[in-house]
Structure formats: structure tokens, C-alpha cells
N, C-alpha and C. Protein backbone atom coordinates (compact mmCIF):
# COMPACT_ATOMS: atom_id res chain seq x y z
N UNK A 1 155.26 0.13 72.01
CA UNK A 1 154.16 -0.20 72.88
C UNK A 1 154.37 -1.63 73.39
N UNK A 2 154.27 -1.79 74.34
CA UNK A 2 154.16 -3.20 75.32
C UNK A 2 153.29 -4.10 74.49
N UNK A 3 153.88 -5.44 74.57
CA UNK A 3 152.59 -6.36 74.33
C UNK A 3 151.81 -6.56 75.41
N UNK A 4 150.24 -6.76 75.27
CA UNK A 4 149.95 -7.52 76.52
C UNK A 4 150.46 -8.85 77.28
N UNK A 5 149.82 -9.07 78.73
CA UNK A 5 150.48 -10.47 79.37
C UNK A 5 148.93 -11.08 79.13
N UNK A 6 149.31 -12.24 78.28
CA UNK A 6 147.74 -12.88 78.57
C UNK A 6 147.63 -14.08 79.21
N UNK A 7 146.55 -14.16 79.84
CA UNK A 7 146.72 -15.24 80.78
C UNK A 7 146.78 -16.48 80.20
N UNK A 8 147.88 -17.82 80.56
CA UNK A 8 147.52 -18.99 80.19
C UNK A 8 146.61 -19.91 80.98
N UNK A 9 146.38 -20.94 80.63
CA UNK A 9 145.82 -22.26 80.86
C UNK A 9 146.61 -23.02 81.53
N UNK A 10 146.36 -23.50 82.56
CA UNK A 10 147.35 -24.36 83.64
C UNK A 10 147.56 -25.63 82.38
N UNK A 11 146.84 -25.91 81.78
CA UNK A 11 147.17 -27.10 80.61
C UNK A 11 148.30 -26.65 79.88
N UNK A 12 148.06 -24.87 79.05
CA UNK A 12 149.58 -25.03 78.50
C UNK A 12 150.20 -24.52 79.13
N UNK A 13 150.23 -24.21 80.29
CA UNK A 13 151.51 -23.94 80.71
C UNK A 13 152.42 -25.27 81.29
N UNK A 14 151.65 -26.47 81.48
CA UNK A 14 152.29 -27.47 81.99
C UNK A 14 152.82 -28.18 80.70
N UNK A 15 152.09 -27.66 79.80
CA UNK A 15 152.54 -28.52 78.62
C UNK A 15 153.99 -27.88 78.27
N UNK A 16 153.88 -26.51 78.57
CA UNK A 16 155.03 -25.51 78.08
C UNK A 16 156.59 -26.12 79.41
N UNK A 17 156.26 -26.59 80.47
CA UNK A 17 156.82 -26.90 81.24
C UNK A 17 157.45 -28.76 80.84
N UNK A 18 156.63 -29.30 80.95
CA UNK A 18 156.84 -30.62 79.82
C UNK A 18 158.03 -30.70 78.82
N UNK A 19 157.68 -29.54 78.26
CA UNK A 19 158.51 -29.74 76.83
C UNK A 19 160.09 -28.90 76.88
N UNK A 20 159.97 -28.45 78.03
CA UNK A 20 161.43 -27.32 78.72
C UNK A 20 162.41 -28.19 79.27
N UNK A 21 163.42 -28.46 78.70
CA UNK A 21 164.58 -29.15 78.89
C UNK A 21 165.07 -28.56 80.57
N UNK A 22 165.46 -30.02 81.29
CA UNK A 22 166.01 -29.83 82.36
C UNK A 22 167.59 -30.38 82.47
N UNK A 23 168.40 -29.92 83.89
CA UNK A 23 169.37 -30.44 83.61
C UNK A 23 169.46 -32.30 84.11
N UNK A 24 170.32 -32.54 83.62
CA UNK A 24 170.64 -33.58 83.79
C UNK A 24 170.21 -34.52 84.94
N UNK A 25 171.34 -33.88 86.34
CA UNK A 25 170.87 -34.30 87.70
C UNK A 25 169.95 -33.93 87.86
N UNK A 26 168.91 -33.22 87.05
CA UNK A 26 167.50 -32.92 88.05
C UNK A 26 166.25 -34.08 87.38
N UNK A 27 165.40 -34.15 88.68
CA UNK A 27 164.27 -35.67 88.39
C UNK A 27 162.98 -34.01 88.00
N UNK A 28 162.05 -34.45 87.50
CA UNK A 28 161.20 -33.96 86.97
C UNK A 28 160.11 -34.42 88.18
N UNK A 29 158.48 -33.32 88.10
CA UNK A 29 158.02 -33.39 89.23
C UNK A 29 156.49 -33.84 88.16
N UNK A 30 156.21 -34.67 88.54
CA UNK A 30 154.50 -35.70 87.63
C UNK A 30 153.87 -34.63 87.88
N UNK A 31 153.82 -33.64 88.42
CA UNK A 31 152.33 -33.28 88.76
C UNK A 31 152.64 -31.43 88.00
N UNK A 32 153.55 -30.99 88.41
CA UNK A 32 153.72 -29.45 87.71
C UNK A 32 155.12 -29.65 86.50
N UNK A 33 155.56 -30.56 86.34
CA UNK A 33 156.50 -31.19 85.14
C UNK A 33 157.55 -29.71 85.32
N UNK A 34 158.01 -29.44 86.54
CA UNK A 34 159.58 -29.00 86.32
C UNK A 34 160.23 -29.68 87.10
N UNK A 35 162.07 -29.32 87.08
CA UNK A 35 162.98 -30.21 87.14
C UNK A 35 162.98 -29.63 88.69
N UNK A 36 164.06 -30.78 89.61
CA UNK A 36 164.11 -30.91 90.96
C UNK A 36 165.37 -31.58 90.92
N UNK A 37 166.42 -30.81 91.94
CA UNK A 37 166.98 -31.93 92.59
C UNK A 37 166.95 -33.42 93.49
N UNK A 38 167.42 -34.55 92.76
CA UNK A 38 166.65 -35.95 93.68
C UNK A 38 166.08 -35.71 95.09
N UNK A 39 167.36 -35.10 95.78
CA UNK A 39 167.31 -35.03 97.10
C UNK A 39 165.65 -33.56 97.84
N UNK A 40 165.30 -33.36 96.84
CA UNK A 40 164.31 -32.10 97.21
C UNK A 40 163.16 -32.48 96.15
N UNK A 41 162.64 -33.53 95.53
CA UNK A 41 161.66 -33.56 94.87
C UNK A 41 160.78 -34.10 95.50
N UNK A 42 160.75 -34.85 96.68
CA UNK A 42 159.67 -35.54 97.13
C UNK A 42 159.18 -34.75 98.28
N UNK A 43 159.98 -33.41 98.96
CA UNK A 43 159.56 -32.86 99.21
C UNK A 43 158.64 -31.63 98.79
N UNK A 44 159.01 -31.40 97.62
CA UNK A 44 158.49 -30.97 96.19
C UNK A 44 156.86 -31.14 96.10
N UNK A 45 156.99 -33.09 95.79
CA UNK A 45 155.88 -33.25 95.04
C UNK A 45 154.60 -33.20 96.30
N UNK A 46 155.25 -33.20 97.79
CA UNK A 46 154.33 -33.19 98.59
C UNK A 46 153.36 -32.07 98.46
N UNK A 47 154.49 -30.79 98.46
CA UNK A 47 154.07 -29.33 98.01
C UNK A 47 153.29 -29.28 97.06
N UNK A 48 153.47 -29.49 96.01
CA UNK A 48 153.02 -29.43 94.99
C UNK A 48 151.48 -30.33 95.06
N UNK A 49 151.19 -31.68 95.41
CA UNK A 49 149.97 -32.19 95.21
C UNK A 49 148.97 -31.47 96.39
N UNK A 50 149.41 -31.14 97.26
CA UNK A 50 148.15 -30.12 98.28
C UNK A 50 148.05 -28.73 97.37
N UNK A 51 149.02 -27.99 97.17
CA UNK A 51 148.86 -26.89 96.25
C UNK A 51 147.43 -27.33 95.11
N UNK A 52 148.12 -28.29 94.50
CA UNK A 52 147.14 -28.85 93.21
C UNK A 52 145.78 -28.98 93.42
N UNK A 53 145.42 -29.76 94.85
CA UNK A 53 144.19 -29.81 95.20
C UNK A 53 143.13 -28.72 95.68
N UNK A 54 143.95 -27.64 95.95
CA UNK A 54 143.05 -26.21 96.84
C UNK A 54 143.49 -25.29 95.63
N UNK A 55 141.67 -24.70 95.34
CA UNK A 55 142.27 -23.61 94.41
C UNK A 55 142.98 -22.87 94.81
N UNK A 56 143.37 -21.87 93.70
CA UNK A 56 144.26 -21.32 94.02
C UNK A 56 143.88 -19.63 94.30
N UNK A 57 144.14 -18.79 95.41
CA UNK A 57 143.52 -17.63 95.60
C UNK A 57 143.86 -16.46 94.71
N UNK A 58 142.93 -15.86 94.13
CA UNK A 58 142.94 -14.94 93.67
C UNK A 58 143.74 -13.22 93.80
N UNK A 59 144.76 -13.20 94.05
CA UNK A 59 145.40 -11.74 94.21
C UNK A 59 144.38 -10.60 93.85
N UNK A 60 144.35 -9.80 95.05
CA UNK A 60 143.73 -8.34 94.55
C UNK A 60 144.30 -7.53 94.95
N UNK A 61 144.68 -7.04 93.96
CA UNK A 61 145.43 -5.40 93.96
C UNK A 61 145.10 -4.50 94.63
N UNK A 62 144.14 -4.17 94.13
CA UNK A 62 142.73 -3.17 94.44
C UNK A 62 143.12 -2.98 95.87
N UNK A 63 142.38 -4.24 96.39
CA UNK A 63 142.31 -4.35 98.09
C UNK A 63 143.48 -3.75 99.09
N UNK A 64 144.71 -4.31 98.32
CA UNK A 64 146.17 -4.55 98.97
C UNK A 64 146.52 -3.02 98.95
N UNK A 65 147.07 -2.30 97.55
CA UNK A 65 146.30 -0.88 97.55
C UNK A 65 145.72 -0.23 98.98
N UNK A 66 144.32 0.00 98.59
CA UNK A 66 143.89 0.43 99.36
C UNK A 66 143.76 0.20 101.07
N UNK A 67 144.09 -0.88 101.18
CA UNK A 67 144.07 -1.10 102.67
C UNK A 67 144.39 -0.58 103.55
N UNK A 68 143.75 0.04 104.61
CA UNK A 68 144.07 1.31 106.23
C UNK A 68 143.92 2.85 104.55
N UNK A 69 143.41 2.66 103.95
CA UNK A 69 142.86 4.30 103.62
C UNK A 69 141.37 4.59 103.80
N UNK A 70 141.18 5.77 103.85
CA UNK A 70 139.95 6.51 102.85
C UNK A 70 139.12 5.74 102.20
N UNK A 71 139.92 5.21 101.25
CA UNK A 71 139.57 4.58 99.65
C UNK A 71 138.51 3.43 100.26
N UNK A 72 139.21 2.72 101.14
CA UNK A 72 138.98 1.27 101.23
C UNK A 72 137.25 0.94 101.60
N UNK A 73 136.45 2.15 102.27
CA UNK A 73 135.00 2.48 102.14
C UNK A 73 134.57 2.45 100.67
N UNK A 74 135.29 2.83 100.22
CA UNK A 74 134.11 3.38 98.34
C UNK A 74 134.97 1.73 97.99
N UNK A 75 135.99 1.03 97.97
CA UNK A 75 135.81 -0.17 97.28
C UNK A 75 134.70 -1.22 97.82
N UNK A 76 134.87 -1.31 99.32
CA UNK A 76 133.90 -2.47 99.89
C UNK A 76 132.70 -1.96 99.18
N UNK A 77 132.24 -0.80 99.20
CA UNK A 77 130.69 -0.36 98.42
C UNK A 77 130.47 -0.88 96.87
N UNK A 78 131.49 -1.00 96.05
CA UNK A 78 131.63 -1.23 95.03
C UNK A 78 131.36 0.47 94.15
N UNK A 79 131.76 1.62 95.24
CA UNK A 79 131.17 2.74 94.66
C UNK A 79 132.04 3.03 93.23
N UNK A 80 133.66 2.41 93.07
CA UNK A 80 134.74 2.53 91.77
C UNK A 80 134.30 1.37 90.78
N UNK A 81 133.10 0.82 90.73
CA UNK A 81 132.49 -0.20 89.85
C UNK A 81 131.45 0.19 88.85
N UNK A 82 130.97 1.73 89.10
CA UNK A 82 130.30 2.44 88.23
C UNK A 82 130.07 2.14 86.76
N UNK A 83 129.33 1.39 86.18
CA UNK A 83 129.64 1.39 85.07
C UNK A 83 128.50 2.56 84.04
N UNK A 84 129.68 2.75 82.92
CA UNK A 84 129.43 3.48 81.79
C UNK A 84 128.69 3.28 81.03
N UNK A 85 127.66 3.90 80.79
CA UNK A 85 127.40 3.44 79.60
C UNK A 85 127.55 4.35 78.12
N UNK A 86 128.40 3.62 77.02
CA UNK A 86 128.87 3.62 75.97
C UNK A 86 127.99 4.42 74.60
N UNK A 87 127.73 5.43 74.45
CA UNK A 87 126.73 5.25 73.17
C UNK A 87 127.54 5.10 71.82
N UNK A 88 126.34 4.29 71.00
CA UNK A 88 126.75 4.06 70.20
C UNK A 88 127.23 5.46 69.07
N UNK A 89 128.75 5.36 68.44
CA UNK A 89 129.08 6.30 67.73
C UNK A 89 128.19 6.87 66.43
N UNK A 90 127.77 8.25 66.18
CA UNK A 90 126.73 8.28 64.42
C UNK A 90 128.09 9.14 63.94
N UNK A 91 129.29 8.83 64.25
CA UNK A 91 130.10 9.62 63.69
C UNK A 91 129.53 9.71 61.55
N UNK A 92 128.93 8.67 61.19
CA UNK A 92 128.77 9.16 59.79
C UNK A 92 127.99 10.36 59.62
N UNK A 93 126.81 10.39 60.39
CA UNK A 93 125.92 11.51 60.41
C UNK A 93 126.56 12.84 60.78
N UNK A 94 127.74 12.80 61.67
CA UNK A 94 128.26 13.96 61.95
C UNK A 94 129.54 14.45 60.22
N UNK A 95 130.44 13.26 60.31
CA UNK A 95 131.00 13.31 59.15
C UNK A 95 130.07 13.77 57.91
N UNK A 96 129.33 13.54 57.63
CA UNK A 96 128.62 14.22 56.49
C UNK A 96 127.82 15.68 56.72
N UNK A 97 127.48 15.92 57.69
CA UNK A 97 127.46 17.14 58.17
C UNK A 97 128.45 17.96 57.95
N UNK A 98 129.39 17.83 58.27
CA UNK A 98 130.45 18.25 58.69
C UNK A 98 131.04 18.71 57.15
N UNK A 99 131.17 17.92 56.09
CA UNK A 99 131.26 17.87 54.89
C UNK A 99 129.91 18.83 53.92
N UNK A 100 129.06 18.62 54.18
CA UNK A 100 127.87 20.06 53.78
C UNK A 100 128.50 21.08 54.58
N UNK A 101 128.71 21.16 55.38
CA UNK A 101 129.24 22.55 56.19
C UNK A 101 130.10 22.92 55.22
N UNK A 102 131.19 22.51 55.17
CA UNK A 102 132.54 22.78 53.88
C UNK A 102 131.93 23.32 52.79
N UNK A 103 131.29 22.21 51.93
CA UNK A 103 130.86 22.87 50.58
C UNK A 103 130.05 24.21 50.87
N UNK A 104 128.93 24.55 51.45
CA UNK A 104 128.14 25.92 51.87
C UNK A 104 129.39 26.53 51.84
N UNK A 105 130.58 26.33 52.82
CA UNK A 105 131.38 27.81 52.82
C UNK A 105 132.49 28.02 51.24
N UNK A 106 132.44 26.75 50.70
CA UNK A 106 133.08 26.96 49.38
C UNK A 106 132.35 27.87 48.71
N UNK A 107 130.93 27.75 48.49
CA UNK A 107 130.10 28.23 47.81
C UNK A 107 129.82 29.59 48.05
N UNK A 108 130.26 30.19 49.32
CA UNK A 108 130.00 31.29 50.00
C UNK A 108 131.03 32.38 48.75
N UNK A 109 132.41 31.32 49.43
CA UNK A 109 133.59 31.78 49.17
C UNK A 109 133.97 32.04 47.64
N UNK A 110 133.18 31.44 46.97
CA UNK A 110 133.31 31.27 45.45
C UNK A 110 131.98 32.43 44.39
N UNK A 111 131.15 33.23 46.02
CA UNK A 111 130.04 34.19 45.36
C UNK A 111 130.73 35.47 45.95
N UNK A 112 131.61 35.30 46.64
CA UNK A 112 132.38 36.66 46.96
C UNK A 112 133.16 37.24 46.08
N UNK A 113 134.28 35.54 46.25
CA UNK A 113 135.10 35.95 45.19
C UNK A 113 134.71 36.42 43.24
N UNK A 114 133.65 36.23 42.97
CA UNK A 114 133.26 36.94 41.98
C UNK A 114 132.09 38.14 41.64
N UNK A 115 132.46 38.55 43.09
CA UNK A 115 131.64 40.38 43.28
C UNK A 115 130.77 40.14 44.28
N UNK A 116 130.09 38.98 44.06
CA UNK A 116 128.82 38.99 44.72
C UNK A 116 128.46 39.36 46.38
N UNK A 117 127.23 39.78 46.47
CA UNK A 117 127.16 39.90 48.32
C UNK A 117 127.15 39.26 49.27
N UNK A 118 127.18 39.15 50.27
CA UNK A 118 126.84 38.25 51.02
C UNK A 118 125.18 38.25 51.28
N UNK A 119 124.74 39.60 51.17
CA UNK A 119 123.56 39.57 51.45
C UNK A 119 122.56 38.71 50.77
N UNK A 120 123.15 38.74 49.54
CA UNK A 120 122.30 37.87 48.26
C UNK A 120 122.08 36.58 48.63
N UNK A 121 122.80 35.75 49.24
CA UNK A 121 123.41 34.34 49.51
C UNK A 121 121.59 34.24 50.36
N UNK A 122 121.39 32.75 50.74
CA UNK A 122 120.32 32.50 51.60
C UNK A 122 120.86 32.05 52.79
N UNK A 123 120.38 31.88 53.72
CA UNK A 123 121.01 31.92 55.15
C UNK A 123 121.06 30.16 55.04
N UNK A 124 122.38 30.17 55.91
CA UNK A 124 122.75 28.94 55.96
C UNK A 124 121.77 27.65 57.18
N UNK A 125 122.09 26.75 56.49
CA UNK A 125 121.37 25.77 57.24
C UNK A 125 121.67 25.32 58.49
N UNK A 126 120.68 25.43 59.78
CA UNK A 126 121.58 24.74 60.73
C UNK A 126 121.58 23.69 61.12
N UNK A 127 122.77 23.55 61.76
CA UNK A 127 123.24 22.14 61.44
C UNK A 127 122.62 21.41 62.83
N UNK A 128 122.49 20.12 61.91
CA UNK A 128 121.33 18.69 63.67
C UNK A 128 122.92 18.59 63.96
N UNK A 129 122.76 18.27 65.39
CA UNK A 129 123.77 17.39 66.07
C UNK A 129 122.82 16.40 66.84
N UNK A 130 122.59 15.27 66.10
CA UNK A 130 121.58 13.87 66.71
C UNK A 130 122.16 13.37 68.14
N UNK A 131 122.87 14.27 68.67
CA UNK A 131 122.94 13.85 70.32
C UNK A 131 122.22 14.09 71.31
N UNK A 132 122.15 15.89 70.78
CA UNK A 132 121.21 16.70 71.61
C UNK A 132 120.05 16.20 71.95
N UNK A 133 119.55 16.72 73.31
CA UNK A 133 118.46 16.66 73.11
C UNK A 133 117.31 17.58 73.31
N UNK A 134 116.05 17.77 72.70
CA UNK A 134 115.16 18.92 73.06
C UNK A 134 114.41 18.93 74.12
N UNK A 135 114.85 20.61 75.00
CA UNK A 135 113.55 20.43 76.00
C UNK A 135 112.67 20.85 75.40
N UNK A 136 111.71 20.19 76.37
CA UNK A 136 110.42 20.30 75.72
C UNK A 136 109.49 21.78 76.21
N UNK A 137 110.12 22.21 77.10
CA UNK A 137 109.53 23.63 77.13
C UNK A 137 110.04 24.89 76.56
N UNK A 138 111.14 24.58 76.44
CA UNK A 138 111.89 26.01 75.50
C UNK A 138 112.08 25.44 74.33
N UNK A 139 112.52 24.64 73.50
CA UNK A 139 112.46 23.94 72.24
C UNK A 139 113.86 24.03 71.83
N UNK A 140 114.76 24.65 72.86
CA UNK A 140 116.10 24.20 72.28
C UNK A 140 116.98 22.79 72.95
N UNK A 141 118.14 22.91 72.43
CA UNK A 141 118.58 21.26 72.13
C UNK A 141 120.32 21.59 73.36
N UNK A 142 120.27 20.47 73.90
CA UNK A 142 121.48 20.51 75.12
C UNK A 142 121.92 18.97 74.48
N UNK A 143 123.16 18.76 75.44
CA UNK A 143 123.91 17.83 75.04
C UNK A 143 123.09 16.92 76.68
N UNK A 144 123.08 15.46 76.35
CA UNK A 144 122.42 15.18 77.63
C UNK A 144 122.66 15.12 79.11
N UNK A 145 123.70 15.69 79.10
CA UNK A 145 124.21 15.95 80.64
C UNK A 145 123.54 17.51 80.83
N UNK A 146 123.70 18.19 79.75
CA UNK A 146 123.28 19.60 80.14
C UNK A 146 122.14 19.30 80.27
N UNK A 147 121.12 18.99 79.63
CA UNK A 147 119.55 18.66 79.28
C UNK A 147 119.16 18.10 80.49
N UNK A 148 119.68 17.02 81.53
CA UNK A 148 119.43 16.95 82.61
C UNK A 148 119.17 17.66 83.52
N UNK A 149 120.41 18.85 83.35
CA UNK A 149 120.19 19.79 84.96
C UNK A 149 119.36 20.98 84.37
N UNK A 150 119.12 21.43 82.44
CA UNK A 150 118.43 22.46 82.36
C UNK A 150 116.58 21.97 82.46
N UNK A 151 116.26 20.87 82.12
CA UNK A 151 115.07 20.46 81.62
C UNK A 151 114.10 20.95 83.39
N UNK A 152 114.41 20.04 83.93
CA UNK A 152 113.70 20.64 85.61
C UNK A 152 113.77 22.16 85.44
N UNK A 153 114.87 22.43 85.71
CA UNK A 153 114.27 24.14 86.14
C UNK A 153 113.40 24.90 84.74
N UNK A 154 113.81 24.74 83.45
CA UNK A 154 113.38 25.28 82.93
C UNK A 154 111.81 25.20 82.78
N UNK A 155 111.02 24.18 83.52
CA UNK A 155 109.65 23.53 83.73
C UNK A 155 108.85 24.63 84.59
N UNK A 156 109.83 24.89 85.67
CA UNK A 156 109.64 26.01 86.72
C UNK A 156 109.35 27.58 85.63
N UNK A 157 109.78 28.05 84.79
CA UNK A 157 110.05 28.78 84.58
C UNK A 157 108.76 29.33 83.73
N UNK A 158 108.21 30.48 83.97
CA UNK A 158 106.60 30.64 83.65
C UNK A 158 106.76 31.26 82.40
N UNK A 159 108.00 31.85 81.67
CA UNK A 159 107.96 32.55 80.44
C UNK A 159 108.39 31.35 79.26
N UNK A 160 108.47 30.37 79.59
CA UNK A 160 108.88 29.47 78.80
C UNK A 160 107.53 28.62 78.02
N UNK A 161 106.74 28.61 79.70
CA UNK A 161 105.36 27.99 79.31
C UNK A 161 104.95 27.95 77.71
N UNK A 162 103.83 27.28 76.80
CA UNK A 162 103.58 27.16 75.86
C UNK A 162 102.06 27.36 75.85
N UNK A 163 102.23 29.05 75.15
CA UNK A 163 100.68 29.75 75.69
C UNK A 163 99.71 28.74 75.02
N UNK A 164 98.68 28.81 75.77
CA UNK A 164 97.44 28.33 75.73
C UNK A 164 96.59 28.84 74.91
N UNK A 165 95.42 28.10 74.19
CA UNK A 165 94.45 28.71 73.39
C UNK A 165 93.90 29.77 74.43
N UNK A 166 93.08 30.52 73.79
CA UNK A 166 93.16 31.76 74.58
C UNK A 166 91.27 31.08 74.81
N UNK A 167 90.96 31.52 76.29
CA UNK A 167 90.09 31.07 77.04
C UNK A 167 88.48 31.63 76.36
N UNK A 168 87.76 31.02 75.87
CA UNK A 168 86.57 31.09 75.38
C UNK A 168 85.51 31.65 76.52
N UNK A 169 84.74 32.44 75.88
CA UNK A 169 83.75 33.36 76.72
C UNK A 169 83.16 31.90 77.55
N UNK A 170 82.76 32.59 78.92
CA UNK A 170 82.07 32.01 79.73
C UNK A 170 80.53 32.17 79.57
N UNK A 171 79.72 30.72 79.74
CA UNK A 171 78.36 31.50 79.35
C UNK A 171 78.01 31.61 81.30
């Protein structure tokens, strides 16, 4: 695997430049400390001190990329800036789940294997998955992308309703 490139500090990198042996005939430049031929350093350091004074522009990929496409609408929008949001992992809650699941079927497996029925056994537990979530008109559990597009319609839906006390005589 690649290492990353991480960015330096114009400090160490000048320091890293500083401390980099040059040759002989070459004069060194005060302001970005690499080596120069005599005859080309003062044209150099001219370069170099306007450079020094104007930041320095930012390269974008992105832009350069996309430029004369399609694309180049959804970047100006910032529509590829979407951000995610992350939930936090309950992988323990699932891991231990997951681990009762096992033992139940050991236990299954260990009343068979000595005659027993299945029928005898008590029905197994079902299992939370703490992601889901419940609609509230049918009472079962979606993952929340599903739960989004089922929860609306299922609102619509008149057999789902949650019957009502039943209507008291009129006087």
C-alpha cells in the first residue's frame, strides 16, 4: 500500500532546502534556500521575491477535470458536495445478538440430537435490529431508507388504520 503525500509547511520545507547540500559553483537563493548558478541567481531571486509576496493559487482538479462537460453544472452547484451523514456504529448490540442467535441454535441442535422434538422446543426469540425503524401505522420495522418511502403511503392505506373504540350510543 502507498504511503500517503502529506502536505508540508513552507517553514520545513525551506528548512529541508537549507540543510540540502549544493554544488560547489552554485550561490544559494536567501529567500527559497536552493542552489543557483552565479550567473542566473539574481534573476532567480527577482522571481522568487514577487512569487514570495502573492499567495500562492490553489490548483483544482475537480474544475480542470471537468471543464467544457456535463459535469461542470453539478460542480458550480456544489451538487458532488453532498454530505453524509455517518451513524454511529451499535455493532456490540448486533454482535451479541448475533451470539444469542448461535447458542438458541446449539440448544436446538443439542434437543434433537438426543430424540427430542422440535415441537417441544419454545419458539425462538425475535431478534431487535436497533436500526429499524417502526411505522407507526402497521407496527412493523424497515431499515430507514425503506421506512421513508413505506411510512407515507402506508398512512393512505385504510386497512392499516388503528380501529377505534367502537362509537357509543347517541342520545
Amino acid at each position: 500500500m502507498p504511503t500517503p503525500i502529506l502536505k508540508k509547511s513552507s517553514e520545513a520545507t525551506a528548512k529541508e532546502e537549507r540543510d540540502r547540500p549544493i554544488p560547489p559553483e552554485c550561490v544559494r537563493c536567501d529567500v527559497c534556500m536552493r542552489g543557483f548558478l552565479p550567473e542566473r541567481i539574481d534573476k532567480h531571486r527577482e522571481a522568487c521575491r514577487r512569487m514570495e509576496s502573492r499567495p500562492r493559487k490553489v490548483f483544482n482538479a475537480t474544475a480542470m477535470r471537468t471543464a467544457g462537460t456535463e459535469q461542470e453544472t453539478y460542480i458550480k452547484r456544489g451538487a458532488h458536495q453532498r454530505e453524509v451523514q455517518v451513524k454511529k456504529s451499535n455493532w456490540r448490540a448486533k454482535h451479541e445478538d448475533f451470539l444469542n442467535t448461535v447458542r438458541e441454535a446449539k440448544k436446538v441442535q443439542d434437543h434433537l440430537a438426543r430424540g427430542g422434538k422440535l415441537s417441544d422446543l419454545p419458539p425462538p426469540r425475535p431478534s431487535e435490529n436497533p436500526d429499524y425503524v417502526q411505522c407507526p401505522h402497521c407496527g412493523r420495522k424497515f431499515d430507514e431508507s425503506v421506512a421513508e418511502r413505506h411510512i407515507p403511503k402506508c398512512a393512505n392505506i385504510l386497512s392499516n388504520k388503528k380501529k377505534t373504540a367502537p362509537n357509543t350510543k347517541k342520545r
